[in-house]
N, C-alpha and C. Protein backbone atom coordinates (compact mmCIF):
# COMPACT_ATOMS: atom_id res chain seq x y z
N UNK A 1 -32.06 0.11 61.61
CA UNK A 1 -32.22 -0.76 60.46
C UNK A 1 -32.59 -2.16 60.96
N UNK A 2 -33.37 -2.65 60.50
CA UNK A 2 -33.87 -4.02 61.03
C UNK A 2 -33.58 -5.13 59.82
N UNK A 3 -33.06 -6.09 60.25
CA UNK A 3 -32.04 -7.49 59.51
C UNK A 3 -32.71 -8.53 60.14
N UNK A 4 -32.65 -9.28 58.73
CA UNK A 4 -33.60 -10.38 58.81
C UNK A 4 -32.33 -11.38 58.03
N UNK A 5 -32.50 -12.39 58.43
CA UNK A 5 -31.47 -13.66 57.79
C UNK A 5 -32.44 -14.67 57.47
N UNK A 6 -32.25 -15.61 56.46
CA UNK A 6 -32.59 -17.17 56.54
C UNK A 6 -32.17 -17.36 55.40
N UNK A 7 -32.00 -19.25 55.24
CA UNK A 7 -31.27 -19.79 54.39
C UNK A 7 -32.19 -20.70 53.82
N UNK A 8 -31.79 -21.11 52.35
CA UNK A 8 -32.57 -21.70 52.01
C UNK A 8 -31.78 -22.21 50.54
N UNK A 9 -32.17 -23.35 49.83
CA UNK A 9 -32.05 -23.91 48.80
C UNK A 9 -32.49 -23.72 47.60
N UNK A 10 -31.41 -22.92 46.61
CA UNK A 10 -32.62 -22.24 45.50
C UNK A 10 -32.46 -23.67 44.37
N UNK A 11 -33.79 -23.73 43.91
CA UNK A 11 -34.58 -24.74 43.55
C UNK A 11 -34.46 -24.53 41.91
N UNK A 12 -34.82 -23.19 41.74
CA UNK A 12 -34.86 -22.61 40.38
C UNK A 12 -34.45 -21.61 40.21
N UNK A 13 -32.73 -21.12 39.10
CA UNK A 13 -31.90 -19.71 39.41
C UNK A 13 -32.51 -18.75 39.10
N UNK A 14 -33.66 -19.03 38.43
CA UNK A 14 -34.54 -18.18 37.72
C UNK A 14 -35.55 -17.44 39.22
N UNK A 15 -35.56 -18.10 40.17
CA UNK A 15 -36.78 -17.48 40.72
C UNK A 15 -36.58 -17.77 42.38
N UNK A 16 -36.46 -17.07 43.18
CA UNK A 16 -36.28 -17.53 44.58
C UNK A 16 -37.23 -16.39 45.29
N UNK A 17 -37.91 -17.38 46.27
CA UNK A 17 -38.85 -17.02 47.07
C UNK A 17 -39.06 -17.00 47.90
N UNK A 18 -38.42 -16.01 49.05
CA UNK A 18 -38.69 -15.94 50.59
C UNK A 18 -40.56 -15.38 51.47
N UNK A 19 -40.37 -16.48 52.25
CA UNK A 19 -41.62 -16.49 52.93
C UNK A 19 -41.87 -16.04 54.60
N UNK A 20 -42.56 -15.92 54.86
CA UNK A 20 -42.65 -15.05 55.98
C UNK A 20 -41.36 -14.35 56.31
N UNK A 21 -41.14 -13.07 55.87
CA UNK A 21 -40.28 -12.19 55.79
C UNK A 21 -41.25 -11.32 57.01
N UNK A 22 -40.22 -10.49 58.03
CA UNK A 22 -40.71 -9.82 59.14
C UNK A 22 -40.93 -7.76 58.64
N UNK A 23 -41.04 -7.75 57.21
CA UNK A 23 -41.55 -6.56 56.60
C UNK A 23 -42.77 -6.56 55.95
N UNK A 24 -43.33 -5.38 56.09
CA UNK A 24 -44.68 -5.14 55.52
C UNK A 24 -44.60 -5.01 53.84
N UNK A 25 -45.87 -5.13 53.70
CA UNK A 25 -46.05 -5.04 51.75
C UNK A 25 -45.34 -3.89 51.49
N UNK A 26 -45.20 -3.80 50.38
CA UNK A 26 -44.72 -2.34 49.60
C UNK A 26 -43.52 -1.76 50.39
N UNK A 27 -43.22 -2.44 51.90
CA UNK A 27 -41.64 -1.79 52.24
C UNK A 27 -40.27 -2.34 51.08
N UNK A 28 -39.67 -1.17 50.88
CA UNK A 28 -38.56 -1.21 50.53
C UNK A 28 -37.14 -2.15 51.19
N UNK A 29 -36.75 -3.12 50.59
CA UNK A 29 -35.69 -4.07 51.66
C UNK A 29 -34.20 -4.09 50.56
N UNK A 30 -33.26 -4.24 51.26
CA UNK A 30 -31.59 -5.26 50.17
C UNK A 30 -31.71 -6.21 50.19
N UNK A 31 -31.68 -7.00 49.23
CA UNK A 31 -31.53 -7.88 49.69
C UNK A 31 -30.27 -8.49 48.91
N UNK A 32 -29.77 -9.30 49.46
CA UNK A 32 -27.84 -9.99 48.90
C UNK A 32 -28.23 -11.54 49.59
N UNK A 33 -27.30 -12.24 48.29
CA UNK A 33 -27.27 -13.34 48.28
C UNK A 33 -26.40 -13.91 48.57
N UNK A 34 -25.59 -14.48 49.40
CA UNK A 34 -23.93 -14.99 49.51
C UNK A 34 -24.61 -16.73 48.98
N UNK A 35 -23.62 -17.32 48.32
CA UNK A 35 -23.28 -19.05 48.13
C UNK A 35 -22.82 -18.98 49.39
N UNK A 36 -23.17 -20.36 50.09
CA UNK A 36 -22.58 -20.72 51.17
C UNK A 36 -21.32 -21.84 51.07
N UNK A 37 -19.77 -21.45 50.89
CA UNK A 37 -19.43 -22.13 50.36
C UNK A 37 -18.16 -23.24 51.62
N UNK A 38 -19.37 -22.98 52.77
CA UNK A 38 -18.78 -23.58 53.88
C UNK A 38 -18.79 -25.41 54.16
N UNK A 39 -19.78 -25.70 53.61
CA UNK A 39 -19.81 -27.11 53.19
C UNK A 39 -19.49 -27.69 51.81
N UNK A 40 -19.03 -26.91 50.73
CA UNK A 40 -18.18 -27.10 49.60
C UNK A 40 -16.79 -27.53 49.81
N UNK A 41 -16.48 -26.39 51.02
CA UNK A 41 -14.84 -26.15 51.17
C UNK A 41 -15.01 -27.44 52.25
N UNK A 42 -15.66 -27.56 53.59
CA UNK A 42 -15.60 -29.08 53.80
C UNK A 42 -15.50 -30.06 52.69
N UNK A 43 -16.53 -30.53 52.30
CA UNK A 43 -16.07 -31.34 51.60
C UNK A 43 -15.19 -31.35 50.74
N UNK A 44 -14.64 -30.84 50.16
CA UNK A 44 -13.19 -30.92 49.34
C UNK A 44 -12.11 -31.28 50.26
N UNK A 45 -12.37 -30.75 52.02
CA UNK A 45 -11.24 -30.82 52.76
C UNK A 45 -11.20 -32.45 53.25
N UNK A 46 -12.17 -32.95 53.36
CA UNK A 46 -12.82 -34.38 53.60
C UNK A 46 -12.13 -35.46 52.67
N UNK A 47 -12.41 -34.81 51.56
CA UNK A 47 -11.72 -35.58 50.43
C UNK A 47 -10.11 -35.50 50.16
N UNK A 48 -9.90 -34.85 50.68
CA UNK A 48 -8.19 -34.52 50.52
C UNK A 48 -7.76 -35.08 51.62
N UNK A 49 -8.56 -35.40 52.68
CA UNK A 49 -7.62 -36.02 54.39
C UNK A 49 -8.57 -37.68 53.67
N UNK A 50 -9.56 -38.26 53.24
CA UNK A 50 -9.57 -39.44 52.58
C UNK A 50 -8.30 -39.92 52.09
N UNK A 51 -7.98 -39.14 50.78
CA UNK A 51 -6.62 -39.34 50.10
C UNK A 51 -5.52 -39.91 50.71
N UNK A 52 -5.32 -38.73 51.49
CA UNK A 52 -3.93 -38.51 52.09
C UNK A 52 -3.64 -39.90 53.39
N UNK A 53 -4.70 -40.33 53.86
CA UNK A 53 -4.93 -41.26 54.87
C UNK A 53 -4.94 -42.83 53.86
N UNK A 54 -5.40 -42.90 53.04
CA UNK A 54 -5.16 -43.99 51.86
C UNK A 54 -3.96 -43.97 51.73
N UNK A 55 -3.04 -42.76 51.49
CA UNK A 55 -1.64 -43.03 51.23
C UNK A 55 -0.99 -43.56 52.53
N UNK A 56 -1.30 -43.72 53.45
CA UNK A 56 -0.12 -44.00 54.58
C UNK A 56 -0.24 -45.24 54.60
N UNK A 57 1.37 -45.64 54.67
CA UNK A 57 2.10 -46.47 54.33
C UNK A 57 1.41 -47.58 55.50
N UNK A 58 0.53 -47.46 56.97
CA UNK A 58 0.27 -48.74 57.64
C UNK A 58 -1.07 -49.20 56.98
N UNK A 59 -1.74 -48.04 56.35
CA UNK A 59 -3.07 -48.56 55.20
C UNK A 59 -3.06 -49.50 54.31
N UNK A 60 -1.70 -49.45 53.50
CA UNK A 60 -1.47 -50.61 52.75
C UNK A 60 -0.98 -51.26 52.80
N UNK A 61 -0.58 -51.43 53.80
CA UNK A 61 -0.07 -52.93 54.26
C UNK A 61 -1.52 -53.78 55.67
N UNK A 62 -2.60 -53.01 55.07
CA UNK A 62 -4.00 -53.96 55.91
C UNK A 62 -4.57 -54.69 54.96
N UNK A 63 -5.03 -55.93 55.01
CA UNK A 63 -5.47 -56.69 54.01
C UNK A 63 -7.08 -56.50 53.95
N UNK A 64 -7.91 -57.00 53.18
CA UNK A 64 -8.84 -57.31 53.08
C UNK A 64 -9.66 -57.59 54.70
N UNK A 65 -8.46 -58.97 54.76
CA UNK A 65 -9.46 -59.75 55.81
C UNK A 65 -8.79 -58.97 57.25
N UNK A 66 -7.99 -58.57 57.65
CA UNK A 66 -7.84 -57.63 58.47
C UNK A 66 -8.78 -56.50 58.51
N UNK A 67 -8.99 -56.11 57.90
CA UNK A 67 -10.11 -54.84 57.84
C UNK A 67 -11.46 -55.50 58.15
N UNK A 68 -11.47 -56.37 57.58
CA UNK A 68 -12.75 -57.21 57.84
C UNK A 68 -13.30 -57.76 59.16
N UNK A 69 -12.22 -58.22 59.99
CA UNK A 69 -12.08 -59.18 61.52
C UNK A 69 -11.99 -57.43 62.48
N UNK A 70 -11.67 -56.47 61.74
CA UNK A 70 -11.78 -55.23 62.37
C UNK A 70 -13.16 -54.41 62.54
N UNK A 71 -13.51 -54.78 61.69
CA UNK A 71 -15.03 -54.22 61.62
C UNK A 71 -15.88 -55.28 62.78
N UNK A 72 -16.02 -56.36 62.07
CA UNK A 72 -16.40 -57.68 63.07
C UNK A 72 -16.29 -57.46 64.73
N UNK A 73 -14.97 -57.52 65.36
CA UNK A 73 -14.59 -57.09 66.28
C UNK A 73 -15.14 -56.18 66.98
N UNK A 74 -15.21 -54.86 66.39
CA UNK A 74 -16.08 -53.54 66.53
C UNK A 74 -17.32 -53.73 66.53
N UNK A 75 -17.81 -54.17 66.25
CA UNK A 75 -19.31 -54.35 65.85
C UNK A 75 -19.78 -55.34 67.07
N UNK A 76 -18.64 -56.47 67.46
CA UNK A 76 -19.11 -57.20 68.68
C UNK A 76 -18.61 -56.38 69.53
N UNK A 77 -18.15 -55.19 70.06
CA UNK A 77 -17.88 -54.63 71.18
C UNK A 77 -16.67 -55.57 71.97
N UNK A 78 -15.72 -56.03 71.03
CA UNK A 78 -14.85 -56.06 71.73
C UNK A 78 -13.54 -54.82 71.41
């Protein structure tokens, strides 16, 4: 059995169109669709360690201008 993969961005649910596929005309193929829901579930996980890092207690107690002279700092390579 010969398996072919590639990924791609469907544009319109109505209609998806793979291109240079490694089968001849009129062959018979399966084809299955998985959602890739590996950068969904990142990002949700991204957003939940955001959160959770906002809540700690040395976060809010940084001011403005602390964060600020921190960036600064960084940025001059010290």
């Amino acid at each position: 059995m010969k398996a072919f993969r590639t990924y791609l961005v469907v544009k319109d649910p109505k209609r998806v169109v793979l291109t240079n596929v490694p089968f001849s005309a009129g062959q018979r193929v399966e084809v299955l669709m998985v959602q890739d829901e590996s950068r969904d579930r990142l990002a949700e996980e991204l957003g939940s360690l955001m959160k959770e890092t906002q809540n700690l207690p040395q976060i809010k107690a940084l001011s403005e201008t602390e964060i600020r002279e921190e960036i600064q700092a960084y940025r001059a390579g010290r």
